[in-house]
N, C-alpha and C. Protein backbone atom coordinates (compact mmCIF):
# COMPACT_ATOMS: atom_id res chain seq x y z
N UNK A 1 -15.41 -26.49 -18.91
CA UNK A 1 -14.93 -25.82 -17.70
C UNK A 1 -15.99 -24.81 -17.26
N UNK A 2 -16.26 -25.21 -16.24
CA UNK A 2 -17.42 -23.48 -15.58
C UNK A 2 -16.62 -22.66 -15.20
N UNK A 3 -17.62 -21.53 -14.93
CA UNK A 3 -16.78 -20.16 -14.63
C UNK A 3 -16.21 -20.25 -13.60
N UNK A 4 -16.39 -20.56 -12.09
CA UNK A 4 -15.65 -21.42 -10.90
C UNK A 4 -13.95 -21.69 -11.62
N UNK A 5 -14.22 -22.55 -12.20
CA UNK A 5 -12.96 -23.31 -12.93
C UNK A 5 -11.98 -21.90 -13.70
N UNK A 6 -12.76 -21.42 -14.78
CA UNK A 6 -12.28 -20.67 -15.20
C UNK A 6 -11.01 -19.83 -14.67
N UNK A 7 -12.11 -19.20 -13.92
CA UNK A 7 -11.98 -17.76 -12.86
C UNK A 7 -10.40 -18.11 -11.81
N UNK A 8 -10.65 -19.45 -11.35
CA UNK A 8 -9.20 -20.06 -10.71
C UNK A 8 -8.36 -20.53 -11.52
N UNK A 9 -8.68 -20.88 -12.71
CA UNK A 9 -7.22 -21.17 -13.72
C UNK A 9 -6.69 -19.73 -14.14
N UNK A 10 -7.24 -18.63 -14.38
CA UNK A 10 -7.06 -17.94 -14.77
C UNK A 10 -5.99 -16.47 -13.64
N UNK A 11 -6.35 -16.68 -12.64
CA UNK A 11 -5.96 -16.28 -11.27
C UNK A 11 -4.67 -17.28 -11.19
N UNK A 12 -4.33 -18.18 -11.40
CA UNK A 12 -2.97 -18.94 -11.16
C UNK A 12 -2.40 -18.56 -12.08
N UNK A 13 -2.26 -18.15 -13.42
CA UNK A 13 -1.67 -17.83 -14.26
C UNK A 13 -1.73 -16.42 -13.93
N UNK A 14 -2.51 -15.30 -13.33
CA UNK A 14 -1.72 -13.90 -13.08
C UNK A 14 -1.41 -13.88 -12.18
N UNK A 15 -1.33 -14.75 -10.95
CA UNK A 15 -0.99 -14.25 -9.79
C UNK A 15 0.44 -14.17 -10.13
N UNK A 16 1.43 -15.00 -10.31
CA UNK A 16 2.85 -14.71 -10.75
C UNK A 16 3.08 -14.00 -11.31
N UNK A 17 2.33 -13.13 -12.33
CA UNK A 17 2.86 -11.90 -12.79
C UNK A 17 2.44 -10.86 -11.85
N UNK A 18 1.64 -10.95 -11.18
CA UNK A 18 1.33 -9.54 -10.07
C UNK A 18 2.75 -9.85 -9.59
N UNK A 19 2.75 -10.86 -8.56
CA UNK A 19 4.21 -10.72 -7.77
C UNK A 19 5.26 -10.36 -8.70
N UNK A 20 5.59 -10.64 -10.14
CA UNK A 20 6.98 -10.05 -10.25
C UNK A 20 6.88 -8.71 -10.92
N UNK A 21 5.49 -8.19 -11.13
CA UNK A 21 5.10 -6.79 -11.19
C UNK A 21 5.26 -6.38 -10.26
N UNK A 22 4.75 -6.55 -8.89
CA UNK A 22 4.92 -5.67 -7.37
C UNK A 22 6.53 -5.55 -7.14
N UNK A 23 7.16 -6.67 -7.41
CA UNK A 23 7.86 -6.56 -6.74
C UNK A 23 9.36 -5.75 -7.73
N UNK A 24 9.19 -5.66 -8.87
CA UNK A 24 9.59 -4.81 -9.81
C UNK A 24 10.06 -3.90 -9.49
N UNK A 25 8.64 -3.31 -9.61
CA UNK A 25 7.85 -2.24 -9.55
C UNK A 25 8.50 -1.26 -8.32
N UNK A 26 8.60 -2.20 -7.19
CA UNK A 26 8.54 -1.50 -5.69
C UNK A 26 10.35 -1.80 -5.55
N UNK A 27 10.97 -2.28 -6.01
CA UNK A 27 12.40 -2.54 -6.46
C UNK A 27 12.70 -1.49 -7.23
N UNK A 28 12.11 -0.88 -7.92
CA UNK A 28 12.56 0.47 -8.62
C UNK A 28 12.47 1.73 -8.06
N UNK A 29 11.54 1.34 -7.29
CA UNK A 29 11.15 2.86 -6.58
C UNK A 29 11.29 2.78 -5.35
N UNK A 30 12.27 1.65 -5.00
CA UNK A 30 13.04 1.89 -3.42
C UNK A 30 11.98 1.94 -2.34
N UNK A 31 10.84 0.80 -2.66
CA UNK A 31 9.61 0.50 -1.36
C UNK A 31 10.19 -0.31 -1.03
N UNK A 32 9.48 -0.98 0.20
CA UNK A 32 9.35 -2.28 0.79
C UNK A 32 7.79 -2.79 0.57
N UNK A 33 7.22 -4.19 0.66
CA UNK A 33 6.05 -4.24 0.69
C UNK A 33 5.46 -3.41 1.55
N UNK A 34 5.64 -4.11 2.91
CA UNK A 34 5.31 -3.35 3.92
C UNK A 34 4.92 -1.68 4.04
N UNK A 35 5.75 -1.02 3.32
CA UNK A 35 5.74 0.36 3.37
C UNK A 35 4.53 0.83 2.31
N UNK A 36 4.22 0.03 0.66
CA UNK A 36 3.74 -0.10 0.21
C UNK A 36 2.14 0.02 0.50
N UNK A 37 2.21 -1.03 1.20
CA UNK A 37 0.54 -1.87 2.26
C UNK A 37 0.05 -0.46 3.27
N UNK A 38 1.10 -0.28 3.37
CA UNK A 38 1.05 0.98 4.59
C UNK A 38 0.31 2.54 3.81
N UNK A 39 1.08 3.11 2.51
CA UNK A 39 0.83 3.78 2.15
C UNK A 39 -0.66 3.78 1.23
N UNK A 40 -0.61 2.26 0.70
CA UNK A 40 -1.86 1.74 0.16
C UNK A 40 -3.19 2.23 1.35
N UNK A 41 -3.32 1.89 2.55
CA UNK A 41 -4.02 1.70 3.55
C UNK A 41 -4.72 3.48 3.71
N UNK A 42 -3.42 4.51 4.08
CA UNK A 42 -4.11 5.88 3.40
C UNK A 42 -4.36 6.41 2.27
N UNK A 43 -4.25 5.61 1.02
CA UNK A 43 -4.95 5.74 0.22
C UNK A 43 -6.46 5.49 0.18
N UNK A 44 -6.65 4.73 0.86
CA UNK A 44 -8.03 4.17 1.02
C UNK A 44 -8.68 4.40 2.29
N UNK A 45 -7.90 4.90 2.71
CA UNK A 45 -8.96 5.70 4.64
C UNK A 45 -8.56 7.08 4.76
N UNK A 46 -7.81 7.64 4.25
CA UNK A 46 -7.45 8.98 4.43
C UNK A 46 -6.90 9.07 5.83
N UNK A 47 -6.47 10.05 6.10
CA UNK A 47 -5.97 10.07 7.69
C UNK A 47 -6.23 9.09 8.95
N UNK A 48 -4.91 8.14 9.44
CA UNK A 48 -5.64 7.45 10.46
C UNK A 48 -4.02 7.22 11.66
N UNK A 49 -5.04 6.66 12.52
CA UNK A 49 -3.63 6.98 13.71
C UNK A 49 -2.97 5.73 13.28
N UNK A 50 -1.45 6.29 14.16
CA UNK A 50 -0.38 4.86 14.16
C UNK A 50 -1.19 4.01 14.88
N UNK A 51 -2.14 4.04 15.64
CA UNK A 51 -2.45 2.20 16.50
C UNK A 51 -3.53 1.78 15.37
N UNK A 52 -4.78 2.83 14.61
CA UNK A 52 -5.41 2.06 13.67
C UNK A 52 -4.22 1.01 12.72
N UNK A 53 -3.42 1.64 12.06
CA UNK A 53 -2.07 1.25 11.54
C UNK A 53 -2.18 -0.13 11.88
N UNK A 54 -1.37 -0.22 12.72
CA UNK A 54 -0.58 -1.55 13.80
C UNK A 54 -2.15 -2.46 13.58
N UNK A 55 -3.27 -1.87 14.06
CA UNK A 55 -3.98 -2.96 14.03
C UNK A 55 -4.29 -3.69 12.62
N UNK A 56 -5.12 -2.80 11.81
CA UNK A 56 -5.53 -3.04 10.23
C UNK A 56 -3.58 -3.97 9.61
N UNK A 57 -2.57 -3.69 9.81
CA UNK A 57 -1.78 -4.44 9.40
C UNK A 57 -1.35 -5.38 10.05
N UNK A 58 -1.46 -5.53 11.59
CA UNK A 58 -0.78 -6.62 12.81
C UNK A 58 0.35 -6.67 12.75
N UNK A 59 0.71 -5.43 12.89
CA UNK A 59 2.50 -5.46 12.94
C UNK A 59 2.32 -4.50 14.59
N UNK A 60 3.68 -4.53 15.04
CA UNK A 60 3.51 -3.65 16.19
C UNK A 60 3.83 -2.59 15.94
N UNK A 61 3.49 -1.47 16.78
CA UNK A 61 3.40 -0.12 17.10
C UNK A 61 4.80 0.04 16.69
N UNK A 62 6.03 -0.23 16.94
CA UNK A 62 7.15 -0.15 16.98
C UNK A 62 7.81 -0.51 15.41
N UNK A 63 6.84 -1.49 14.85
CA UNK A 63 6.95 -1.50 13.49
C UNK A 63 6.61 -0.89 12.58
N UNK A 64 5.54 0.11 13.41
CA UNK A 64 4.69 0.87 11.95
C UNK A 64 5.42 2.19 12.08
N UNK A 65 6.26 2.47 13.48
CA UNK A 65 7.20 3.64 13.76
C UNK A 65 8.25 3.78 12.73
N UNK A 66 9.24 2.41 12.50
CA UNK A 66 10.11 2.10 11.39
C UNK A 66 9.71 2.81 9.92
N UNK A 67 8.35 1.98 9.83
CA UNK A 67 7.58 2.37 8.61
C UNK A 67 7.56 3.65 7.82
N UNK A 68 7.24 4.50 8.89
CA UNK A 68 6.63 5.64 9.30
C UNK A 68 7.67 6.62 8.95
N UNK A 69 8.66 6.29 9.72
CA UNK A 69 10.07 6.99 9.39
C UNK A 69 10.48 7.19 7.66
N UNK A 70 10.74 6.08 7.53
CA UNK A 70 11.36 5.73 6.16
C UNK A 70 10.37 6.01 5.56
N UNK A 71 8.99 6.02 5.01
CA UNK A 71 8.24 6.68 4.26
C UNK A 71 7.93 8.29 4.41
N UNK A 72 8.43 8.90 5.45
CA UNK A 72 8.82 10.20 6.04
C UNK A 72 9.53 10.90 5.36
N UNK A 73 10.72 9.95 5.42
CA UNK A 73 12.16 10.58 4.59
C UNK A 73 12.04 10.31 2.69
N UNK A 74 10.78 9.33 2.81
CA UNK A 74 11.16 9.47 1.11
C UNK A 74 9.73 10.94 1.18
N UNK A 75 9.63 11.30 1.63
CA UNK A 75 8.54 12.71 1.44
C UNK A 75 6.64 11.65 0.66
N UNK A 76 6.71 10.51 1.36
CA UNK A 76 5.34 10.14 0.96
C UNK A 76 3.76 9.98 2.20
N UNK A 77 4.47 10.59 3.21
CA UNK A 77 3.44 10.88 4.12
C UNK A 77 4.13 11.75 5.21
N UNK A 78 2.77 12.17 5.71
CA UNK A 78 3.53 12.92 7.27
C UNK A 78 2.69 13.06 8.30
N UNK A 79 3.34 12.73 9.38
CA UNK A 79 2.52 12.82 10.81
C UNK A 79 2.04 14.18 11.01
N UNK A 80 0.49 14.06 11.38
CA UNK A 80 -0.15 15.60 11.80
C UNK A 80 -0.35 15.03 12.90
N UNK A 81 -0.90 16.40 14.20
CA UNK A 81 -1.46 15.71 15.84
C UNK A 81 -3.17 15.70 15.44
N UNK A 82 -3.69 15.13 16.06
CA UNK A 82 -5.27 14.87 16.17
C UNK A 82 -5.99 15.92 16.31
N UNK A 83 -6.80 16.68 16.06
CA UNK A 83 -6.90 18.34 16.46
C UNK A 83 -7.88 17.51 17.79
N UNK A 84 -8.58 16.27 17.93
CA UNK A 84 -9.83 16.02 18.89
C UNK A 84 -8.80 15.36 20.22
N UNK A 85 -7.42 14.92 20.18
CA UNK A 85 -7.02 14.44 21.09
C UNK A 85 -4.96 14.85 20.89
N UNK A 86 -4.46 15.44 21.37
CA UNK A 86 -3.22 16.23 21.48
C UNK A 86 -2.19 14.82 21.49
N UNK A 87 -2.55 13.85 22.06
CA UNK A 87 -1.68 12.74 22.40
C UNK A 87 -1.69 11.72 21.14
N UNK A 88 -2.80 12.05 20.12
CA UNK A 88 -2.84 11.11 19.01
C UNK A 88 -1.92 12.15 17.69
N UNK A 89 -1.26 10.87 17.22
CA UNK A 89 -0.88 11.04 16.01
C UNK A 89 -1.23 10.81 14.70
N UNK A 90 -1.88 11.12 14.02
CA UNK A 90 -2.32 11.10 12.71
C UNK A 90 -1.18 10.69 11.51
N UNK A 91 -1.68 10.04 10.44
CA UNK A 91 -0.49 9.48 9.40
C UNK A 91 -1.71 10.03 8.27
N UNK A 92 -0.85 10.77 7.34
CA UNK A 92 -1.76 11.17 6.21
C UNK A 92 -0.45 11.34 5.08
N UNK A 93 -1.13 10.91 3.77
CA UNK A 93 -0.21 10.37 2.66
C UNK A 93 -0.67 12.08 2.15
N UNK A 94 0.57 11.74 1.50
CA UNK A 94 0.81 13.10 1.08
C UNK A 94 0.96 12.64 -0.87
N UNK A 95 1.30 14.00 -1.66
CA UNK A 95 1.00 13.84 -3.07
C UNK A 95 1.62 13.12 -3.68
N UNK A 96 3.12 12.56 -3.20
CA UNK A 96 4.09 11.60 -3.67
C UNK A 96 3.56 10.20 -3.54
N UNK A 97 2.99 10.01 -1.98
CA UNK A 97 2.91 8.55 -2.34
C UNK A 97 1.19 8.13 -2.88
N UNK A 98 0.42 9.74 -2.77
CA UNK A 98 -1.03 8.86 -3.49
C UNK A 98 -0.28 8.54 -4.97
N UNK A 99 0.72 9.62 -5.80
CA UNK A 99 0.64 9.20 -7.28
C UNK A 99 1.67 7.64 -7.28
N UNK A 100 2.58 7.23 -5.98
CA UNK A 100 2.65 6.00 -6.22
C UNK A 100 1.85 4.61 -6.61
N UNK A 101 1.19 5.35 -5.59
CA UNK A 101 -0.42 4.49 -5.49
C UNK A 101 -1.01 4.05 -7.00
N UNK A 102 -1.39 5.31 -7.36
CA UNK A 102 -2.17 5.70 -8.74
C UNK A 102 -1.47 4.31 -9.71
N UNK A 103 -0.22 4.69 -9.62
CA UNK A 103 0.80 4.44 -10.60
C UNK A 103 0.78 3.02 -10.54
N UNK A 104 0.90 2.60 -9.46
CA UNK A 104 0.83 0.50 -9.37
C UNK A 104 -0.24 0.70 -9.59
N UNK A 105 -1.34 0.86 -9.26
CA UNK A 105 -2.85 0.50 -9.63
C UNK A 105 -2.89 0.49 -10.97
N UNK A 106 -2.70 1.37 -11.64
CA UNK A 106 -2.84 1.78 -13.29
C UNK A 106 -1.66 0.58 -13.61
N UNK A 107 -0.73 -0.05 -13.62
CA UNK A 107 -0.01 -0.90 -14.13
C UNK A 107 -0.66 -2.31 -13.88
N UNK A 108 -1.27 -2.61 -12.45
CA UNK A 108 -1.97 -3.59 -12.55
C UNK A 108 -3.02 -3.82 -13.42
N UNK A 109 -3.73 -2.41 -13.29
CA UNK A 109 -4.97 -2.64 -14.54
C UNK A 109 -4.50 -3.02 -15.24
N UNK A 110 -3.83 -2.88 -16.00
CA UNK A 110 -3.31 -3.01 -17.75
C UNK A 110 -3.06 -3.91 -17.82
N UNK A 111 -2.03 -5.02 -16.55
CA UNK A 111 -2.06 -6.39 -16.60
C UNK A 111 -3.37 -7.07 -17.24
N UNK A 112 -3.62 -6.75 -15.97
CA UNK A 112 -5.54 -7.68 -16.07
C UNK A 112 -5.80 -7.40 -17.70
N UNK A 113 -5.91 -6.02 -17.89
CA UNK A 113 -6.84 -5.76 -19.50
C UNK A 113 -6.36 -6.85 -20.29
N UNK A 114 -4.40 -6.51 -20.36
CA UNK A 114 -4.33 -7.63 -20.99
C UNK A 114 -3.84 -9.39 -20.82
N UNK A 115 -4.53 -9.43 -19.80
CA UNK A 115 -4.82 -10.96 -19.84
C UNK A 115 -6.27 -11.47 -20.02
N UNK A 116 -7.48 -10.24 -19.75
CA UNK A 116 -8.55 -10.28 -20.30
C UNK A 116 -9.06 -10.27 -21.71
């Protein structure tokens, strides 16, 4: 078997455990994917407006509002205004949902380690 081969046998056998890790995971702690992907996204850009949002995910404006809300009320982000433009809204994750973040990441690792 080459590494090609490998690398894809090996990826079919964790991908099913990621999904019933994510979805666990995000079943315990009262996410949705979606909200998840969302909070994931300022983890990794730091502050960005609701239309970057909508675009980087292709959901509509009206969907990332939903989002937005309900990750509001669990206290894992919060809308600031733009200090460069008054009409933009800013989405910035706050300390609850980076250590969500942290927390699936660090459980995925450990998958991988041990299937490595």
């Amino acid at each position: 078997m080459n590494e090609r081969e490998a690398f894809v046998a090996s990826f079919r056998e964790l991908h099913p455990k990621f999904s019933r890790m994510y979805a666990h995971i995000l079943t315990r702690i009262d996410l949705t994917l979606p909200q998840y992907t969302l909070l994931y996204q300022l983890f990794l850009l730091g502050a960005v407006s609701m239309t970057e949002i909508s675009d980087r995910l292709k959901i509509s404006k009206p969907a990332v509002t939903n989002l937005v809300d309900r990750l509001e009320e669990k206290k894992c982000l919060k809308r600031v205004p733009d200090t460069g433009d008054r009409r933009v809204i800013l989405l910035q994750i706050l300390p609850k949902g980076k250590k969500i973040i942290t927390e699936i990441q660090g459980q995925g690792l450990a998958l991988l380690l041990r299937a490595y």
